[in-house]
N, C-alpha and C. Protein backbone atom coordinates (compact mmCIF):
# COMPACT_ATOMS: atom_id res chain seq x y z
N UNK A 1 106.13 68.11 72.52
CA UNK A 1 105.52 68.01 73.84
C UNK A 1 106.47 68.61 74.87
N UNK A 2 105.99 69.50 75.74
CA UNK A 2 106.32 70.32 76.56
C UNK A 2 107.27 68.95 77.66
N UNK A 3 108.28 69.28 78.38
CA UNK A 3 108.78 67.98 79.22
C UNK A 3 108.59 69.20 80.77
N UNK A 4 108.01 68.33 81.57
CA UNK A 4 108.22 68.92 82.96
C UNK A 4 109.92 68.83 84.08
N UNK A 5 110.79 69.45 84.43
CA UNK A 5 111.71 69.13 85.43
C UNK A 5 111.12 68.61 86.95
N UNK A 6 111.53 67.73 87.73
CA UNK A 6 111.38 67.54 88.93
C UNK A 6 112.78 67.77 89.75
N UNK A 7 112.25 68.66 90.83
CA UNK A 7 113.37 68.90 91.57
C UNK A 7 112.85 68.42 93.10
N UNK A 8 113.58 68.64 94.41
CA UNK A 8 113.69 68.33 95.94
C UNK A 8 113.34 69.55 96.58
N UNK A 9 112.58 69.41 97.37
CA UNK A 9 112.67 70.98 98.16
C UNK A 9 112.25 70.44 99.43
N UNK A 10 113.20 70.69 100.62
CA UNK A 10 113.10 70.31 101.59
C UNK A 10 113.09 71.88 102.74
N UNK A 11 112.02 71.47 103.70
CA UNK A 11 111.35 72.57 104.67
C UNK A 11 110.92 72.14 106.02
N UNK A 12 111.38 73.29 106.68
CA UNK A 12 111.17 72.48 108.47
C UNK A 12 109.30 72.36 108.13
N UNK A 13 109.00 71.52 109.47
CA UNK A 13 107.65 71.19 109.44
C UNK A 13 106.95 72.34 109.40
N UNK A 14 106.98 73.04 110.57
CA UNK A 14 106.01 74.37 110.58
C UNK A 14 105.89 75.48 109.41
N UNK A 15 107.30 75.51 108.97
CA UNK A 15 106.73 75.90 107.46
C UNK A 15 106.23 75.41 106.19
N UNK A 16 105.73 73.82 105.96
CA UNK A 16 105.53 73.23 105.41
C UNK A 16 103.83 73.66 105.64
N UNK A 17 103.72 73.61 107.23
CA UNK A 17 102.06 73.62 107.49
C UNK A 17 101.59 74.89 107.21
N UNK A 18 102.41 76.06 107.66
CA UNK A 18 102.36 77.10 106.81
C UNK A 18 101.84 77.30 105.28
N UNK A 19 102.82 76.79 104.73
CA UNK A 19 102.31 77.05 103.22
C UNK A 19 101.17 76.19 102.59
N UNK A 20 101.02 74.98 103.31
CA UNK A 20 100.19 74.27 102.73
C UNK A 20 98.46 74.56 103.12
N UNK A 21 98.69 75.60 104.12
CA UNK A 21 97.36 76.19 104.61
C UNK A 21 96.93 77.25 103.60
N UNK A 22 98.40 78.38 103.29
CA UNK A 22 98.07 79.22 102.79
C UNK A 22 97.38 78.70 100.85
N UNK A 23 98.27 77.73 100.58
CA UNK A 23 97.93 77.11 99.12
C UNK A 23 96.48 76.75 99.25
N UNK A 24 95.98 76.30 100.47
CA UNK A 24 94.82 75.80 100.45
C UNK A 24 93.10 76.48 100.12
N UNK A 25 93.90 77.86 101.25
CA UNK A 25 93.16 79.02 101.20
C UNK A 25 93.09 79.54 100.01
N UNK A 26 93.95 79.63 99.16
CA UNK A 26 94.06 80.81 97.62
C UNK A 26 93.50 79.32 96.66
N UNK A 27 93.85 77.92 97.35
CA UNK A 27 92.37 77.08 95.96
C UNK A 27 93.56 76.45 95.49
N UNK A 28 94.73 76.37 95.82
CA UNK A 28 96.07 76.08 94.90
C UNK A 28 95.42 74.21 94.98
N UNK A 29 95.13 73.52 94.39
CA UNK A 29 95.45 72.19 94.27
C UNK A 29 96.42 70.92 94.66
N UNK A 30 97.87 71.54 94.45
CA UNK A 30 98.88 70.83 94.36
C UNK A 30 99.84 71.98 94.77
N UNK A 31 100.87 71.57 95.45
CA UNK A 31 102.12 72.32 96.01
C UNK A 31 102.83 73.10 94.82
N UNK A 32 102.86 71.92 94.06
CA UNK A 32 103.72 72.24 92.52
C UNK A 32 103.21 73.59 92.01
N UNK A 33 101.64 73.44 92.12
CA UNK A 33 101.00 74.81 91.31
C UNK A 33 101.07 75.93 92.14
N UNK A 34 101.69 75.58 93.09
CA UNK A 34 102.28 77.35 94.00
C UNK A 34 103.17 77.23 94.24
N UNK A 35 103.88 76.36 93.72
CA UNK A 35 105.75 76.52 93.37
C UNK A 35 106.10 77.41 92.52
N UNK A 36 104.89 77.14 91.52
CA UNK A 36 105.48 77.30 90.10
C UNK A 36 104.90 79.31 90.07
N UNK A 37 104.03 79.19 90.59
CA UNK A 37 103.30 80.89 90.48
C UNK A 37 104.73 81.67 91.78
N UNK A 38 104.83 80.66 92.50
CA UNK A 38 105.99 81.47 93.56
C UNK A 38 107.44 81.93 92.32
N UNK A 39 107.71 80.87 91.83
CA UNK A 39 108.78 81.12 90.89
C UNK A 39 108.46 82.00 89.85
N UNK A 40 107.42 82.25 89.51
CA UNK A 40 107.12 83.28 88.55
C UNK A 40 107.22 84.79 89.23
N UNK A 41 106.69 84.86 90.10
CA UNK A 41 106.71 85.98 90.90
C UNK A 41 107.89 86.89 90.79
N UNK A 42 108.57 85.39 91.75
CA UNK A 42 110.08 86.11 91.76
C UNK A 42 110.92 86.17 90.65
N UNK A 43 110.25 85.96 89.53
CA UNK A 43 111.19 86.41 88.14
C UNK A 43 110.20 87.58 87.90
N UNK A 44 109.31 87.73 87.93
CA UNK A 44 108.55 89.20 87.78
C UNK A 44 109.48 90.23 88.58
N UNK A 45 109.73 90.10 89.97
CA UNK A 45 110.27 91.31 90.62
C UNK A 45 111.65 91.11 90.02
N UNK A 46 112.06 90.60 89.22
CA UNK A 46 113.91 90.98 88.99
C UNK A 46 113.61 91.46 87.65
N UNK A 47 112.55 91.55 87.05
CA UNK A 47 112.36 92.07 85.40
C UNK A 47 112.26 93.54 86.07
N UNK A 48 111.54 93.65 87.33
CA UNK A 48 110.52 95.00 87.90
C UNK A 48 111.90 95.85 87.89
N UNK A 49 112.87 95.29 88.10
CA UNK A 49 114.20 95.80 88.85
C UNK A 49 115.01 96.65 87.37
N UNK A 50 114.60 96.12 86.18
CA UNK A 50 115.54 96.39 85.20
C UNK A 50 114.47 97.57 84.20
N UNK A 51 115.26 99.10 84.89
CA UNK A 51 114.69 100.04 84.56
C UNK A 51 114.44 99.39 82.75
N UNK A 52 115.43 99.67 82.36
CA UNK A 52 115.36 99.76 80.75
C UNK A 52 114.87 98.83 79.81
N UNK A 53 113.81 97.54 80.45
CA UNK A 53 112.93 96.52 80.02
C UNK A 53 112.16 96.81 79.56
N UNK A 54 111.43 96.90 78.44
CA UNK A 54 110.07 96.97 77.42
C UNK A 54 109.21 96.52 78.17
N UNK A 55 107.87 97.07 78.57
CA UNK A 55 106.94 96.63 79.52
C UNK A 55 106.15 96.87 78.92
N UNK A 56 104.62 95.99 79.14
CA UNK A 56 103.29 97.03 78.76
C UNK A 56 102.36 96.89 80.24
N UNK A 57 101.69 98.12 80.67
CA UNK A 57 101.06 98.12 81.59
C UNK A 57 99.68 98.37 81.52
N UNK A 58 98.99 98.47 82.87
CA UNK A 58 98.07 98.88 82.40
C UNK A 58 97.65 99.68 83.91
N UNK A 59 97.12 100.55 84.04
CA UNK A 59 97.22 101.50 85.28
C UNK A 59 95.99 101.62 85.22
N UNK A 60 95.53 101.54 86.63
CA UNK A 60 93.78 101.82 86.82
C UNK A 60 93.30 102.28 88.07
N UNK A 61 93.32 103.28 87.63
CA UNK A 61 93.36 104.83 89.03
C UNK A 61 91.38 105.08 89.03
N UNK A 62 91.24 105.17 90.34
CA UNK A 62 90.54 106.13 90.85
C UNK A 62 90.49 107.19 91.21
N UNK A 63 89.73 108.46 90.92
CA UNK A 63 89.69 109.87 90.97
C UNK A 63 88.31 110.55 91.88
N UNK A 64 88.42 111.88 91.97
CA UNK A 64 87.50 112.71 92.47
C UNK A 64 87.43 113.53 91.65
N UNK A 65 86.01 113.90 90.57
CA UNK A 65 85.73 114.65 89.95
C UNK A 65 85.72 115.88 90.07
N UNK A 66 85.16 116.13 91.19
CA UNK A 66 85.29 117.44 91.86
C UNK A 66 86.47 118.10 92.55
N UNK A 67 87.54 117.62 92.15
CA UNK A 67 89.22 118.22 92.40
C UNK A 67 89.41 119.12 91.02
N UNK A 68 89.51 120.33 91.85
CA UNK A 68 90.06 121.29 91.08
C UNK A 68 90.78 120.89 89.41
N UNK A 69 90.49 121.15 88.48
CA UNK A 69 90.85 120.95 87.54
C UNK A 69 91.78 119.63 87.30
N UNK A 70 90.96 118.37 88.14
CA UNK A 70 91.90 117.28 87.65
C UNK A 70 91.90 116.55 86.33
N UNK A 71 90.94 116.75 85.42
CA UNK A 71 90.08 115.98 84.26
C UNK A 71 91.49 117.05 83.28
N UNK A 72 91.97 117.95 83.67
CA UNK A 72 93.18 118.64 82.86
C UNK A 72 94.53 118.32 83.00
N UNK A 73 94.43 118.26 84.55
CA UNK A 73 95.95 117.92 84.73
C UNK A 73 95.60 116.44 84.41
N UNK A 74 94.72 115.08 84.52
CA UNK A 74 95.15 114.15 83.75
C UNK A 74 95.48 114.25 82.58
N UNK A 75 94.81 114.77 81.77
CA UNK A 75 95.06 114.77 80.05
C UNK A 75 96.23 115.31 79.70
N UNK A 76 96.62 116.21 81.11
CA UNK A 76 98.33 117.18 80.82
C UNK A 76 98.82 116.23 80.56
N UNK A 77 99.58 114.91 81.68
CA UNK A 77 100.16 113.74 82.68
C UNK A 77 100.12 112.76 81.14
N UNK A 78 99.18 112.52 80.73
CA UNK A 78 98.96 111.58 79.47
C UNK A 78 99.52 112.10 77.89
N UNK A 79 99.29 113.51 78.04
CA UNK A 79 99.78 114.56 76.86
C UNK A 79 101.42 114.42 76.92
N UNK A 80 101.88 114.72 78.15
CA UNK A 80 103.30 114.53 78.42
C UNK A 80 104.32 113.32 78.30
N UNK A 81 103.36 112.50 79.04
CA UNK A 81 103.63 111.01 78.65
C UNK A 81 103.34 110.27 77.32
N UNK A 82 103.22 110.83 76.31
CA UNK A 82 102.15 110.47 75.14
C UNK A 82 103.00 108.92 74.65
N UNK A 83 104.35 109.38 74.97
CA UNK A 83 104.93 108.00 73.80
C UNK A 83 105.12 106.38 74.53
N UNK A 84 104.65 106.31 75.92
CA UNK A 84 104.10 105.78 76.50
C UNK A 84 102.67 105.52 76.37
N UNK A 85 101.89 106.12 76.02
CA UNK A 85 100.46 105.56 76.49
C UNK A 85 100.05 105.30 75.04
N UNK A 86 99.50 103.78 75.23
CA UNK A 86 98.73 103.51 73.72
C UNK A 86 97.25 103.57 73.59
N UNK A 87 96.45 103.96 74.83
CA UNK A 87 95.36 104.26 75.00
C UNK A 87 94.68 104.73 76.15
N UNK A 88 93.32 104.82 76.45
CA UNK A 88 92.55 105.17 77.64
C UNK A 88 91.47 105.24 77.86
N UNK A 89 90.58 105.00 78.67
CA UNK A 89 89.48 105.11 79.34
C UNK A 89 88.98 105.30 80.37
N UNK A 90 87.86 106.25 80.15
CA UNK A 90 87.30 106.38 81.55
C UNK A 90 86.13 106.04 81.75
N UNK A 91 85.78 105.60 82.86
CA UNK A 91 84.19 104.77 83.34
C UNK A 91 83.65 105.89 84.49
N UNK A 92 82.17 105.75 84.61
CA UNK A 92 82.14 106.68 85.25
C UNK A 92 81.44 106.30 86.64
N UNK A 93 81.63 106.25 87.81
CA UNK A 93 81.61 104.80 88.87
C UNK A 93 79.96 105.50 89.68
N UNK A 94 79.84 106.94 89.93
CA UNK A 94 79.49 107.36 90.49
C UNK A 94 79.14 109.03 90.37
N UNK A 95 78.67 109.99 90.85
CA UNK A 95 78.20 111.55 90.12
C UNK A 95 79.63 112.04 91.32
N UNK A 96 80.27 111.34 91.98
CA UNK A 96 81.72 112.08 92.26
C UNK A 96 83.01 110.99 92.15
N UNK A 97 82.88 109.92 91.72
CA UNK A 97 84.57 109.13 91.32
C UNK A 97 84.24 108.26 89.82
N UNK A 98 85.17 108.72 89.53
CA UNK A 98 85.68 108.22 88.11
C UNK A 98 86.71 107.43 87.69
N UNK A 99 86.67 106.18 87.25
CA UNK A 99 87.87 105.27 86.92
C UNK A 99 88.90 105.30 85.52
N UNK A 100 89.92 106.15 85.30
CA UNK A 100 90.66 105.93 84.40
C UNK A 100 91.51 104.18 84.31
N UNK A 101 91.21 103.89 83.17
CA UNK A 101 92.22 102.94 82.81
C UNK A 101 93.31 103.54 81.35
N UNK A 102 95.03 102.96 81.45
CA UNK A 102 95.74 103.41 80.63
C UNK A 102 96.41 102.32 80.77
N UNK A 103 96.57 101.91 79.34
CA UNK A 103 97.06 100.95 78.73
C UNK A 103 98.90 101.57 78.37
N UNK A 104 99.59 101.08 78.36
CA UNK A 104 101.32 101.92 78.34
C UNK A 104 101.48 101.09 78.04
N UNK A 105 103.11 101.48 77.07
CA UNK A 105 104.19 100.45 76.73
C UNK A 105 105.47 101.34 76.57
N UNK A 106 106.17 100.81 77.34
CA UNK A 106 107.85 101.39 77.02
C UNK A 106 108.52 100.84 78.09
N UNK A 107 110.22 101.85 77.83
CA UNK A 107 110.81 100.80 79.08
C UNK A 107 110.25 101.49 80.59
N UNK A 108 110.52 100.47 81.27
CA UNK A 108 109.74 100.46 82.89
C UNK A 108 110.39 101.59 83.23
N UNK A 109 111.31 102.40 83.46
CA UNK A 109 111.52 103.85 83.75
C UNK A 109 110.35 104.74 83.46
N UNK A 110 110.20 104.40 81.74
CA UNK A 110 109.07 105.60 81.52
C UNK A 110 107.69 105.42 82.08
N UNK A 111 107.47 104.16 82.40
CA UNK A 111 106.19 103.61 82.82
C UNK A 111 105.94 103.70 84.64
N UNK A 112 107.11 103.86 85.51
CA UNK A 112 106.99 104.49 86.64
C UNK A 112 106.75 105.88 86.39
N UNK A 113 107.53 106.74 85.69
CA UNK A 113 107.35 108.24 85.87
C UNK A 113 105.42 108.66 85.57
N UNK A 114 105.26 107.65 84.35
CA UNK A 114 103.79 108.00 83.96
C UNK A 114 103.32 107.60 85.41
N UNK A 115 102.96 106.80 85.98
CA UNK A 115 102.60 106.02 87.42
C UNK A 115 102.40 107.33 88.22
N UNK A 116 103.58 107.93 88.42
CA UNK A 116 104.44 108.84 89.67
C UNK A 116 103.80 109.96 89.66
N UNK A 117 103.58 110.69 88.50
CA UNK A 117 102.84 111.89 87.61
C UNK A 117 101.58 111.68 88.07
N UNK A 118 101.24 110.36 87.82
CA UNK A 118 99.56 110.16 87.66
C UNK A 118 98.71 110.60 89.43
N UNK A 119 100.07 109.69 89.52
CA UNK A 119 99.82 109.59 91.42
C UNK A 119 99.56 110.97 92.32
N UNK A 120 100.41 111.97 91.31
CA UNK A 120 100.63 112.69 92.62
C UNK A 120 99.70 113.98 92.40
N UNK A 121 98.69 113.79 91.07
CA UNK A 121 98.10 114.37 90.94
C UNK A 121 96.92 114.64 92.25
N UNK A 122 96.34 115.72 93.10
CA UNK A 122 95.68 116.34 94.12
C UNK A 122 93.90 115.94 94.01
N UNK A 123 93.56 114.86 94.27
CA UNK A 123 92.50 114.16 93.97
C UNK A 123 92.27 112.71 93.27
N UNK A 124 93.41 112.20 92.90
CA UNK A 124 93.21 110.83 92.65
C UNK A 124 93.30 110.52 93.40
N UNK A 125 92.80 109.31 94.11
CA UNK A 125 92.05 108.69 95.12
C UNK A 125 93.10 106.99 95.19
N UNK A 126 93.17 106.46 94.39
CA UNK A 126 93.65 104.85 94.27
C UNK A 126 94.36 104.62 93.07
N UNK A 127 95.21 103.97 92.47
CA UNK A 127 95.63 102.96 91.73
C UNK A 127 96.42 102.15 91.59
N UNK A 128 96.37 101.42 90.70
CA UNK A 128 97.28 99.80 90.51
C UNK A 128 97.69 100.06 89.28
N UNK A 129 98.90 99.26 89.21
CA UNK A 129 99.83 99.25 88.20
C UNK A 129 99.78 97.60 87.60
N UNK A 130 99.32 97.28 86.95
CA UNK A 130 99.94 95.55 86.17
C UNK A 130 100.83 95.74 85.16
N UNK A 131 101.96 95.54 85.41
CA UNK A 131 102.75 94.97 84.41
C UNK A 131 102.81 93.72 83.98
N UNK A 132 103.26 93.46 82.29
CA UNK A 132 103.33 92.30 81.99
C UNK A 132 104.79 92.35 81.32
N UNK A 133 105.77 91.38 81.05
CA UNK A 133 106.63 91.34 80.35
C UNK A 133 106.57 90.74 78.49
N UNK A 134 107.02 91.66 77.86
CA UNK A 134 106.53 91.04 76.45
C UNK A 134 107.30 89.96 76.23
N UNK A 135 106.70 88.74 75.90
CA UNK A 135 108.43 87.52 75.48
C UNK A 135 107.56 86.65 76.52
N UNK A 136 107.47 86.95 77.85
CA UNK A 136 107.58 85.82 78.65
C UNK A 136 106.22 85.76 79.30
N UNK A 137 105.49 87.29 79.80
CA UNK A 137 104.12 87.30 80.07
C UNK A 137 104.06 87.20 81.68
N UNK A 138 105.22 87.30 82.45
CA UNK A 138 105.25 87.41 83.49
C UNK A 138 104.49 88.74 84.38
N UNK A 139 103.48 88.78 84.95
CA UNK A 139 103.24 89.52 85.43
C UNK A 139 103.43 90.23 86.86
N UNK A 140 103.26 91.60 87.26
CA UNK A 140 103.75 92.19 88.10
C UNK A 140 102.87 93.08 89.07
N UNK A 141 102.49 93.41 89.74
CA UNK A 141 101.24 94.23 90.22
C UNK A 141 102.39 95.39 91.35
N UNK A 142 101.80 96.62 91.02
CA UNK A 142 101.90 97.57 92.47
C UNK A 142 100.98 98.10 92.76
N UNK A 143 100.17 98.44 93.80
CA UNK A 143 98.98 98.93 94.37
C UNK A 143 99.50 100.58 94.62
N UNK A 144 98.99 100.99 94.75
CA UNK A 144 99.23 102.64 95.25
C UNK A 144 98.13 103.33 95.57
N UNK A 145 98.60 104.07 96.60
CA UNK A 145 97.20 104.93 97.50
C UNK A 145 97.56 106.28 97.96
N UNK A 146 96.88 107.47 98.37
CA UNK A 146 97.39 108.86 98.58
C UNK A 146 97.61 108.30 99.80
């Protein structure tokens, strides 16, 4: 059986009313259960920090079909990146934007550059990055936009 720790956390008032508005708003129940997602967080961004960490992601870009040969330069970006990406898909949202999803795994260096590549391609439109950590399952999000 799993044992829980109890610890003290002491906070001026106004930030107490602060957070307990914001917990309220996102549905949080109990303080504890947005203690505990706060503390996760911030072990997500110090994993985010350690280029050479085994990650698996999953990247989910929006595009414009009608950009000059982008349906090539993605497949270049993915061709290049190959030992990174363990898969892909595309959905098709609309008769001009298209949603790639790419599933990756390697260390978080190689998994920004795939990101960076993807990004700066001349007609993708949006994407997000989720990382997860293998071992612990901590997850990580970056949003990105042209």
């Amino acid at each position: 059986m799993e044992t829980v720790a109890r610890i003290g956390v002491s906070l001026e008032p106004e930030l107490l009313k602060q957070f307990d508005k914001t917990i309220s708003e996102k549905g949080y129940v109990s303080r504890s259960e947005a203690l505990r997602d706060l503390v996760r967080d911030s072990l997500a961004e110090n994993q985010w920090k350690n280029e050479d960490m085994v990650m698996t992601g999953v990247l989910v870009f929006v595009f414009d079909i009608g950009a000059k040969d982008i349906l090539e330069k993605i497949e270049s970006v993915m061709q290049s990146r190959k030992s990174t990406v363990m898969m892909s898909s595309r959905i098709y949202l609309d008769e001009e934007n298209r949603m790639d999803i790419v599933v990756s795994n390697g260390k978080l260096k190689d998994l920004k550059a795939l990101v960076t590549d993807m990004m700066a391609i001349k007609g993708v439109k949006r994407g997000k990055l989720t990382m997860a950590a293998p071992g612990t399952g901590i997850m990580h999000h970056i949003g990105l936009r042209d």
